[in-house]
N, C-alpha and C. Protein backbone atom coordinates (compact mmCIF):
# COMPACT_ATOMS: atom_id res chain seq x y z
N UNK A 1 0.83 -1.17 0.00
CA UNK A 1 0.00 0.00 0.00
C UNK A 1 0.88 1.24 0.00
N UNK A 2 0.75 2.15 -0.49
CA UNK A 2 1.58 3.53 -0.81
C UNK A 2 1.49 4.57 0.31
N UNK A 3 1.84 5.08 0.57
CA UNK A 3 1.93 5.85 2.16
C UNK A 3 1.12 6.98 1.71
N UNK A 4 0.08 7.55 2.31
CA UNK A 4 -0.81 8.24 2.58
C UNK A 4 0.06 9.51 1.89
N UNK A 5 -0.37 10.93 0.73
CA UNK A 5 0.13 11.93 0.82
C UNK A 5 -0.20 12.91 2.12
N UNK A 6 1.20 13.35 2.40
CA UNK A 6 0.62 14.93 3.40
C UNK A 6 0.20 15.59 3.05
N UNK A 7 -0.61 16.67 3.10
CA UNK A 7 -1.70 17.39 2.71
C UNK A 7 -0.87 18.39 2.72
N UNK A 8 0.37 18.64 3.22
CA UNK A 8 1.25 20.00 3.50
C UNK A 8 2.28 19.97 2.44
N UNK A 9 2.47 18.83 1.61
CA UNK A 9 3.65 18.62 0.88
C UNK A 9 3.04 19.24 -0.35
N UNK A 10 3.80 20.22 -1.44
CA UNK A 10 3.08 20.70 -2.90
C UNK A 10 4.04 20.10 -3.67
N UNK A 11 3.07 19.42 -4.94
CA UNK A 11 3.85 19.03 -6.03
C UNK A 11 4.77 20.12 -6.33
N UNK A 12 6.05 19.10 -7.55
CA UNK A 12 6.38 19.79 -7.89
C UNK A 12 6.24 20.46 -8.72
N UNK A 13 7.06 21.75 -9.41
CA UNK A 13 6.48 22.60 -10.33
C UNK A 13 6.66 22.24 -11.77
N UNK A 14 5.62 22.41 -12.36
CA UNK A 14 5.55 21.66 -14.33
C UNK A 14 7.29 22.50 -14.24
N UNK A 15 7.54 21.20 -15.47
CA UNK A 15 8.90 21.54 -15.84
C UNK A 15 8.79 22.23 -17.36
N UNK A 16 8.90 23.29 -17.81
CA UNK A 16 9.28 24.06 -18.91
C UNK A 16 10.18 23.97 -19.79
N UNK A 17 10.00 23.69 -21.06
CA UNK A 17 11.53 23.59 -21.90
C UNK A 17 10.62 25.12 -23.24
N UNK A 18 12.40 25.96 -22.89
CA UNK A 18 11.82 27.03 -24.56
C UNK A 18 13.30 27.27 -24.34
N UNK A 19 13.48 27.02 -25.67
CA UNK A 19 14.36 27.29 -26.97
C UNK A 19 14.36 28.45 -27.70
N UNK A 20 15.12 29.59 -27.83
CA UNK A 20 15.72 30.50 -28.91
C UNK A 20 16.71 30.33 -29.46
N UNK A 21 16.19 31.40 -30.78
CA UNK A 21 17.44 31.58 -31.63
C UNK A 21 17.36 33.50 -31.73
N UNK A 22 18.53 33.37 -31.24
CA UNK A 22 18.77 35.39 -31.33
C UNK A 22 20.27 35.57 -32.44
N UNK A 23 20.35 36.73 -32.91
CA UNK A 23 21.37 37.12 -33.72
C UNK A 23 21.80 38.63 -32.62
N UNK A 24 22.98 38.16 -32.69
CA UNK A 24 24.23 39.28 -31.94
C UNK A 24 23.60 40.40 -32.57
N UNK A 25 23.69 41.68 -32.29
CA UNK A 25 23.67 43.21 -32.54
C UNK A 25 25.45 43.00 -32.77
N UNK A 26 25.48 44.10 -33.84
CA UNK A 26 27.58 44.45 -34.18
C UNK A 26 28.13 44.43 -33.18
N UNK A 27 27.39 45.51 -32.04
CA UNK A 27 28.74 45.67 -31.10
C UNK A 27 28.64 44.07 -30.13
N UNK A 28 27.92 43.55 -30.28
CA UNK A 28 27.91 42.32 -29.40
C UNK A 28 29.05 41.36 -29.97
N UNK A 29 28.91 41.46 -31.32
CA UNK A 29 29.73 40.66 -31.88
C UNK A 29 30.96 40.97 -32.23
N UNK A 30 31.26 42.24 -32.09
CA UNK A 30 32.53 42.56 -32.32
C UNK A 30 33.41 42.64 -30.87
N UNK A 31 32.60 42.23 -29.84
CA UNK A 31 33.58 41.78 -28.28
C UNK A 31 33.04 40.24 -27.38
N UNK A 32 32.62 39.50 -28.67
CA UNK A 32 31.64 37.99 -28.02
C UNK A 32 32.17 37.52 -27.32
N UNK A 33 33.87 37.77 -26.86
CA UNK A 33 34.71 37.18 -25.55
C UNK A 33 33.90 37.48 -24.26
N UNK A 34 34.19 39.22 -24.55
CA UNK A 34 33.61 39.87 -23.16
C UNK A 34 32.30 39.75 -22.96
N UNK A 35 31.63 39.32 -23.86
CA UNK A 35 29.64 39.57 -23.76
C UNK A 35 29.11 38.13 -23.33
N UNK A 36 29.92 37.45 -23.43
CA UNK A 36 30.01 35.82 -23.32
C UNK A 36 30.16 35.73 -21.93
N UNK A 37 30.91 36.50 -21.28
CA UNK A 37 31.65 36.05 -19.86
C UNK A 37 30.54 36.98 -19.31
N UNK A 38 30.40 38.01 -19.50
CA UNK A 38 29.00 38.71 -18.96
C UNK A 38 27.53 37.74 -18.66
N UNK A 39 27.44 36.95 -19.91
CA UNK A 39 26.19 36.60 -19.69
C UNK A 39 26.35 35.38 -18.73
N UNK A 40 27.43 34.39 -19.03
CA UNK A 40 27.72 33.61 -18.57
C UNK A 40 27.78 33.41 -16.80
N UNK A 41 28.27 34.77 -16.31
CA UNK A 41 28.36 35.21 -14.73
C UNK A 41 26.66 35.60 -14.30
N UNK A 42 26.80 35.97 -14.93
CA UNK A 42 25.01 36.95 -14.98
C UNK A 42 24.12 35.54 -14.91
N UNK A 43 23.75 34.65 -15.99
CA UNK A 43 23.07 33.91 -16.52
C UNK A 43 23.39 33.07 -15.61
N UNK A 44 24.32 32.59 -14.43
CA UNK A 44 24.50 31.17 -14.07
C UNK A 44 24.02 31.58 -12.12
N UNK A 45 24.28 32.69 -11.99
CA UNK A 45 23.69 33.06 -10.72
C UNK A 45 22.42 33.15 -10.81
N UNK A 46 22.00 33.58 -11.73
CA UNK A 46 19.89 34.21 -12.05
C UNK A 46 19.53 32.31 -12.15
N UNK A 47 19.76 31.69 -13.07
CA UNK A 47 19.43 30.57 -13.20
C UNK A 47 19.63 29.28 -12.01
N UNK A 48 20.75 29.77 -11.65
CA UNK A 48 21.16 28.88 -10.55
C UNK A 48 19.81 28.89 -9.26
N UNK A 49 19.77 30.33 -8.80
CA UNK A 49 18.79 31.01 -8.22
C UNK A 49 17.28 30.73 -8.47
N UNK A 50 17.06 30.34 -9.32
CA UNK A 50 15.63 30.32 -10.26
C UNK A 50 15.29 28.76 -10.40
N UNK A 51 16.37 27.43 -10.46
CA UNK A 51 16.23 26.41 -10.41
C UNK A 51 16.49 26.06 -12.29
N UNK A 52 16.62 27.08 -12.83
CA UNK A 52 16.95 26.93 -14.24
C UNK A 52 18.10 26.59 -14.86
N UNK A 53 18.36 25.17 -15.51
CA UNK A 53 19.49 24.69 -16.38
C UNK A 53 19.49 25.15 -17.36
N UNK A 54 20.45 24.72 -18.32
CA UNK A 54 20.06 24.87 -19.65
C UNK A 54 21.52 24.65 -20.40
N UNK A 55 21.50 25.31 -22.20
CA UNK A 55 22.52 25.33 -22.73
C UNK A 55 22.53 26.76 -23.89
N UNK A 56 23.72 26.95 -24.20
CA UNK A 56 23.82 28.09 -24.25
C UNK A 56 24.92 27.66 -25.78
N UNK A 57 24.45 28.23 -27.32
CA UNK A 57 25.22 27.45 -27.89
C UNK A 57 25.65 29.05 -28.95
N UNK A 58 26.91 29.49 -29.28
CA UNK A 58 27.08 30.05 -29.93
C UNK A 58 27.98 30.24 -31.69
N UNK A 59 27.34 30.68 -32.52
CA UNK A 59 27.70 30.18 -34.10
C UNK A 59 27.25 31.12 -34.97
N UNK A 60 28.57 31.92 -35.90
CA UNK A 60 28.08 32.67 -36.52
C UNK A 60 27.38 34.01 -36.11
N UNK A 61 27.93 34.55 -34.98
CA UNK A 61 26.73 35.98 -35.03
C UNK A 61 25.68 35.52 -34.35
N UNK A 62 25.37 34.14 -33.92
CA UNK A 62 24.02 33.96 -33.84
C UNK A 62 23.86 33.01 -32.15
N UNK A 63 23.13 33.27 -31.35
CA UNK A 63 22.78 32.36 -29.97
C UNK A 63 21.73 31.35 -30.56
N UNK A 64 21.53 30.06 -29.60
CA UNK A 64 20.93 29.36 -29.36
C UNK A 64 20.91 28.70 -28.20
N UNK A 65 19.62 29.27 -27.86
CA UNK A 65 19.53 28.85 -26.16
C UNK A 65 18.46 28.12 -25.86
N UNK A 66 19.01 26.91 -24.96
CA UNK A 66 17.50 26.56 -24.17
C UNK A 66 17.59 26.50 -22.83
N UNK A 67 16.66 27.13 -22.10
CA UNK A 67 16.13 27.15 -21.06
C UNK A 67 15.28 26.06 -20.54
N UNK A 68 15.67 25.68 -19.37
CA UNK A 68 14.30 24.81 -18.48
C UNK A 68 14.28 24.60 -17.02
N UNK A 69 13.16 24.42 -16.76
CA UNK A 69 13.01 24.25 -15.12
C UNK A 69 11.73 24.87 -14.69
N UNK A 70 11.29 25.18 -14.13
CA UNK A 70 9.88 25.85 -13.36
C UNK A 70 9.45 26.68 -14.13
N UNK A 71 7.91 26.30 -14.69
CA UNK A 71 7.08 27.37 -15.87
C UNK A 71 7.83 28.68 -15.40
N UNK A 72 7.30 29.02 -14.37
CA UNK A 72 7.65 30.87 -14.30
C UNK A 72 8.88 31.38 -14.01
N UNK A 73 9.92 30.50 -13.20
CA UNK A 73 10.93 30.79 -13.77
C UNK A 73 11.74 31.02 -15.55
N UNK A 74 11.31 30.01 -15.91
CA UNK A 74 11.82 29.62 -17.50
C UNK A 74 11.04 31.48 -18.14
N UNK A 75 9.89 31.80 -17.50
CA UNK A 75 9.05 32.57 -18.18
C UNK A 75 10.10 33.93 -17.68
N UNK A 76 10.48 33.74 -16.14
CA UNK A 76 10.94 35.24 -16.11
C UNK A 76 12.59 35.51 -16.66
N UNK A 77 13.33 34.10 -16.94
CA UNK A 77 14.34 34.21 -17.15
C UNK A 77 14.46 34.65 -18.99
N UNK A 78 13.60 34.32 -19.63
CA UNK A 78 13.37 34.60 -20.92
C UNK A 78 13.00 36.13 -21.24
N UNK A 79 11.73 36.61 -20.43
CA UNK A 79 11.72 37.90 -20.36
C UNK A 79 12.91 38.47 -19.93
N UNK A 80 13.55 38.49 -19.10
CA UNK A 80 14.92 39.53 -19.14
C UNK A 80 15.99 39.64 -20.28
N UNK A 81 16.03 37.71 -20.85
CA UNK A 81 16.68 37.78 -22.01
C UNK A 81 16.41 38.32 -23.30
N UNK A 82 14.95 38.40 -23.15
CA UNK A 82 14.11 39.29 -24.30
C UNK A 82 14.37 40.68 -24.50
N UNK A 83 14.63 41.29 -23.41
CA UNK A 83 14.84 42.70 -23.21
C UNK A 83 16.33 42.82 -23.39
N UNK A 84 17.02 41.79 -23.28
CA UNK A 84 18.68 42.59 -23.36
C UNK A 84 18.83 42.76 -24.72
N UNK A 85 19.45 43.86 -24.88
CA UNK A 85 20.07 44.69 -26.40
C UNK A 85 21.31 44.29 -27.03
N UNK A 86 21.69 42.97 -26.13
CA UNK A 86 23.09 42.56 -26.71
C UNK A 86 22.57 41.65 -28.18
N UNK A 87 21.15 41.18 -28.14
CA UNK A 87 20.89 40.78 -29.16
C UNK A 87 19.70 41.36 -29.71
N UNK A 88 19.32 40.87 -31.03
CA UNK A 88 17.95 41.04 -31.72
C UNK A 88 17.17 39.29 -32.44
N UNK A 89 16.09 40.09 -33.37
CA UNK A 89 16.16 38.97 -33.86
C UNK A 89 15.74 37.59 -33.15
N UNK A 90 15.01 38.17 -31.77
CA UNK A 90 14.51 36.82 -31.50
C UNK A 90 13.93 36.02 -31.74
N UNK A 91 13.94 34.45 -32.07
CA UNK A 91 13.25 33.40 -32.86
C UNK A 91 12.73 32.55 -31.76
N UNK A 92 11.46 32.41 -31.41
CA UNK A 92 11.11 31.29 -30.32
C UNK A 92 11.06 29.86 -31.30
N UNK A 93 11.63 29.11 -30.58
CA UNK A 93 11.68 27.84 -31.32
C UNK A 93 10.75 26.43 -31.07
N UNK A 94 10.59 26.81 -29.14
CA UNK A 94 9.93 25.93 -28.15
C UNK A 94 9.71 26.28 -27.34
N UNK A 95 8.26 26.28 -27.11
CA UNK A 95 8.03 26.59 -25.38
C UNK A 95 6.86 25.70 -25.57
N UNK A 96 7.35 24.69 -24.48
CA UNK A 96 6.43 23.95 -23.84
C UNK A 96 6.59 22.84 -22.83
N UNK A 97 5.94 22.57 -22.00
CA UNK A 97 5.97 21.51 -21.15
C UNK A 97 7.18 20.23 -21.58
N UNK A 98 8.08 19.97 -20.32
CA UNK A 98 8.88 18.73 -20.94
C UNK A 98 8.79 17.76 -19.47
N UNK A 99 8.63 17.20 -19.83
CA UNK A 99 8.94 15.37 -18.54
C UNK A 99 10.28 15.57 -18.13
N UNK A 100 11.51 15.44 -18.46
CA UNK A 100 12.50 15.72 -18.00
C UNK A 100 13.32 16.76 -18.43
N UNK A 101 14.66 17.13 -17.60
CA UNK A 101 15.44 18.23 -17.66
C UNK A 101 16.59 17.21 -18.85
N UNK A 102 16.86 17.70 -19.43
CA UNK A 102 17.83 17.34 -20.73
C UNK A 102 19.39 18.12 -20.48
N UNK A 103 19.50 18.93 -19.68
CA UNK A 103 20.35 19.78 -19.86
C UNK A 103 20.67 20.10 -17.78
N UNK A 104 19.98 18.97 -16.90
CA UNK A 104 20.20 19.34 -16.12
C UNK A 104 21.93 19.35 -15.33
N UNK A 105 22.25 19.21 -15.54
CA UNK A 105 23.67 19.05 -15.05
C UNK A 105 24.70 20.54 -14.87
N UNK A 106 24.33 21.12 -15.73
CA UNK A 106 24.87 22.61 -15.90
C UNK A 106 23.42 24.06 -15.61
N UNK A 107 24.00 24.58 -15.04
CA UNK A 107 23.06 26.21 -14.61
C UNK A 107 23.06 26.94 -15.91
N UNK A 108 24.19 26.26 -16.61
CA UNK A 108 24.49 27.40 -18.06
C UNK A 108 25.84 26.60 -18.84
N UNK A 109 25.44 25.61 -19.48
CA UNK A 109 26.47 25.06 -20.30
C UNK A 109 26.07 26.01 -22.07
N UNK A 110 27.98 26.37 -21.91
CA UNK A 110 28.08 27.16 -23.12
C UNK A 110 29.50 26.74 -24.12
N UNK A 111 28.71 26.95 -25.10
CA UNK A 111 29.78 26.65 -26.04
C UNK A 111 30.06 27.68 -27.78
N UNK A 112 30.78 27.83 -28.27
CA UNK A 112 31.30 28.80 -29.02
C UNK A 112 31.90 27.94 -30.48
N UNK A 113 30.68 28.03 -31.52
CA UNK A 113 31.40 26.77 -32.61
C UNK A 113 31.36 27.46 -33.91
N UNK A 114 32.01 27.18 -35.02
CA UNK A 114 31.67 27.80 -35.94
C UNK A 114 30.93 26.55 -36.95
N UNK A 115 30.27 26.75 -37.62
CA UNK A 115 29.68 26.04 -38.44
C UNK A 115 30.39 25.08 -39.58
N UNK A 116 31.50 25.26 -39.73
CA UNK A 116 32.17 23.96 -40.60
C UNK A 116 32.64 23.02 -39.38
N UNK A 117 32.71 23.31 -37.78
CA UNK A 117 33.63 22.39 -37.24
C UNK A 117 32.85 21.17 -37.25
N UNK A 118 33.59 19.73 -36.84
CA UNK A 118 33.27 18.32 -37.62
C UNK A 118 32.67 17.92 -36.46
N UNK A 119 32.26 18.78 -35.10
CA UNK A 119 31.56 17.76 -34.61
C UNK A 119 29.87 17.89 -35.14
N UNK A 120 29.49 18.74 -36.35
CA UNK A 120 28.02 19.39 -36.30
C UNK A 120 28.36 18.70 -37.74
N UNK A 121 29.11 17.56 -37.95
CA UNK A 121 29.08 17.74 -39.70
C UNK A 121 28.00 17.10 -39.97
N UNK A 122 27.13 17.28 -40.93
CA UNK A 122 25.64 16.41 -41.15
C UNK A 122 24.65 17.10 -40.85
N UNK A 123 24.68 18.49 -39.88
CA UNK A 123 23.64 18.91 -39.39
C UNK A 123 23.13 20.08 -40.20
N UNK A 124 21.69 19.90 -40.93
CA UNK A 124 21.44 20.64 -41.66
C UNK A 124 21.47 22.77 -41.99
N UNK A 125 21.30 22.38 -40.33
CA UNK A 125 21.29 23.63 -39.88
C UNK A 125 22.79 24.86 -40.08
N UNK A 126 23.57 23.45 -39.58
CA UNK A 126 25.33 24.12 -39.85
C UNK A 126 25.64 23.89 -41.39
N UNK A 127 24.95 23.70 -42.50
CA UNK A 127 24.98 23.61 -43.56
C UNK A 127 25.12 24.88 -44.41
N UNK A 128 26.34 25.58 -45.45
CA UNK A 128 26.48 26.79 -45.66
C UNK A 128 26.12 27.88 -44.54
N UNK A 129 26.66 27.54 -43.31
CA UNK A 129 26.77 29.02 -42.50
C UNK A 129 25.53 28.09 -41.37
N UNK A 130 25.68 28.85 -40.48
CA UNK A 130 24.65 28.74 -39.74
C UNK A 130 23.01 29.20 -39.48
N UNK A 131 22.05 28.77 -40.37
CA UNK A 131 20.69 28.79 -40.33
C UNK A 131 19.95 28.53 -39.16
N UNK A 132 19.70 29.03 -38.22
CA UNK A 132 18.50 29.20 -37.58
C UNK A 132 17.03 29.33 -38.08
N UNK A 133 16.94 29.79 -39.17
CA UNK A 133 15.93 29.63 -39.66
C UNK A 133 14.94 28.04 -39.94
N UNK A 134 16.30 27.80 -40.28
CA UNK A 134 15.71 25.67 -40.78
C UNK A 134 15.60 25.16 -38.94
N UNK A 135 16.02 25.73 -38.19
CA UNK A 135 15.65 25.20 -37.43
C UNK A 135 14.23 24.55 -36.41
N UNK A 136 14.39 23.69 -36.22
CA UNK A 136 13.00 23.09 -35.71
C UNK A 136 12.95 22.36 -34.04
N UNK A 137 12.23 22.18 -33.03
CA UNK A 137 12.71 21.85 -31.93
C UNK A 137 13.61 20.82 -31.83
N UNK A 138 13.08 20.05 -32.70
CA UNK A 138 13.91 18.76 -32.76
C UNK A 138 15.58 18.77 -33.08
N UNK A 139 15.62 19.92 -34.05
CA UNK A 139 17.15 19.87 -34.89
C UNK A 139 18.04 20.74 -33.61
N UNK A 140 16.91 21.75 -32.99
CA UNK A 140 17.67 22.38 -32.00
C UNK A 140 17.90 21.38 -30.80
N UNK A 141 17.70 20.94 -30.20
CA UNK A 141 17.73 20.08 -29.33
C UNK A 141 19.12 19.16 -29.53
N UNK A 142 18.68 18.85 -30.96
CA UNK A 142 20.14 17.90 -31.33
C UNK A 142 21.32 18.31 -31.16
N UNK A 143 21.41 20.10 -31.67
CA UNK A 143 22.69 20.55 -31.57
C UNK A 143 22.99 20.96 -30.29
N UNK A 144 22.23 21.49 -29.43
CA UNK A 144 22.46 21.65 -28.01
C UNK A 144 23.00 20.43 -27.21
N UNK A 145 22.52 19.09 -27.85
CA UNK A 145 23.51 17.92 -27.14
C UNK A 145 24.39 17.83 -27.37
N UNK A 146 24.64 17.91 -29.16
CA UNK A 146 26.02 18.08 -28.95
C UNK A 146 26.85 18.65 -28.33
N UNK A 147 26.28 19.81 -27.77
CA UNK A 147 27.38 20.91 -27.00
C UNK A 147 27.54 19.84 -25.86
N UNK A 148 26.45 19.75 -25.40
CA UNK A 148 26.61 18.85 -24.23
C UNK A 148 26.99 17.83 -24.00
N UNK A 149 27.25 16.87 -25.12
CA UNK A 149 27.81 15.78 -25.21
C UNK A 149 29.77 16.20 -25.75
N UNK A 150 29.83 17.35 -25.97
CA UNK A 150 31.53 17.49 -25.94
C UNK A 150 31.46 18.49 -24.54
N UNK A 151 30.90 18.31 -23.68
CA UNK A 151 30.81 19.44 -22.78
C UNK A 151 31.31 18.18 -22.07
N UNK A 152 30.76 17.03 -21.49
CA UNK A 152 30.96 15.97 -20.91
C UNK A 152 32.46 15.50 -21.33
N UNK A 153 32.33 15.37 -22.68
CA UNK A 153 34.11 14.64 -22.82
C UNK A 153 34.73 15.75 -22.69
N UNK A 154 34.55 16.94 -22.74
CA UNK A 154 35.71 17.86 -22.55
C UNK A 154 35.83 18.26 -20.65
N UNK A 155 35.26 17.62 -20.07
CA UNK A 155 35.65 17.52 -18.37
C UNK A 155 36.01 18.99 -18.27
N UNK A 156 37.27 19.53 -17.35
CA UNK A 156 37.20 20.76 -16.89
C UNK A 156 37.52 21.78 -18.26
N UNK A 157 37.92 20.91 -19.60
CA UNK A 157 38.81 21.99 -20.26
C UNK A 157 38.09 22.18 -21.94
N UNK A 158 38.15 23.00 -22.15
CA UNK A 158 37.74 23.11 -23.47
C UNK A 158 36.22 23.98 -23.57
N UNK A 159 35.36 23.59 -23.21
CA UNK A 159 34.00 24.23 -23.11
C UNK A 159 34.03 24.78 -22.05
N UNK A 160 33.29 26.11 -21.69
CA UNK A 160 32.85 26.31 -20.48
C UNK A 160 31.34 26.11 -19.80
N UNK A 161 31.49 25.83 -18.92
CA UNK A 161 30.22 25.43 -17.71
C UNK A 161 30.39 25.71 -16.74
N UNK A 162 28.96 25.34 -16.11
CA UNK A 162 28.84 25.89 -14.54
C UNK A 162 28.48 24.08 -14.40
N UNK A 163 28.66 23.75 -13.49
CA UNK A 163 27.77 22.84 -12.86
C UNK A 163 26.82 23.16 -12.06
N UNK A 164 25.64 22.78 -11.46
CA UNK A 164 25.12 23.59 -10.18
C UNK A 164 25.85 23.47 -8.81
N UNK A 165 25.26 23.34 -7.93
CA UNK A 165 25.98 23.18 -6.52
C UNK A 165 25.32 21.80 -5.86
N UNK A 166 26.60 20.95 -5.71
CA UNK A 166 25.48 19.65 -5.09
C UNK A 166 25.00 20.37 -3.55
């Protein structure tokens, strides 16, 4: 028999997955070292704080981000990202309910690729330059593992990440 719920205990909160695609503004892109480490400090305390993972993938002039964790978190962490001027061009790709966190391991796993490198070879999207446009949840998703799947073999060096805090 299953142990009685407490009446004091609250589920937990629906888990949220949304996906963008933003394009750098010039001056963003003409210092993506420094705007990178900005968001990166910025983005891993707010999220950390908020219960929000995610991945953070950069190519060409162009972000691709997904966010997840608690509807209204995911909702308020997007609105602030909506409003920053370091980019334009925002493309919602996904927002909706997900069963699990895909990306939980990092507060803000980020990575910096250009579109011929061979770990994206095949991917339609990194095909002549980087298209966001062809993108679809599914294709985004794919390339965000990849980050995350060389985020994993690259251990402390090569990509940067946060982990959260056990």
């Amino acid at each position: 028999m299953a142990p009685a719920r407490r009446t004091d205990e609250r589920p937990a909160p629906a888990l949220q997955r949304l996906i963008y695609a933003s394009a750098a503004t010039p001056e963003t892109a003409a210092d993506m070292a420094g705007v990178l480490d900005d968001i990166l400090q910025a983005g891993r305390a707010c999220n950390a704080a908020l219960g929000v993972t995610g991945a953070l993938l950069v190519c060409d002039g162009w972000f691709l981000q997904l966010l997840e964790g608690p509807k209204e978190s995911v909702r308020q962490v997007y609105g602030a990202v909506s409003s920053d001027r370091r980019h334009t061009d925002l493309r919602l790709i996904e927002n909706r309910p997900a069963a699990v966190r895909q990306f939980g391991d990092w507060s803000l796993c980020c990575g910096v690729f250009r579109p011929d490198d061979e770990a994206f070879a095949g991917e339609p999207a990194m095909r002549d330059g980087f298209r966001p446009e062809t993108l679809t949840p599914a294709s985004s998703l794919g390339l965000l593992s990849i980050l995350r799947d060389l985020q994993h073999g690259a251990g402390a060096g090569g990509l940067d990440s946060a982990r959260p805090a056990a």
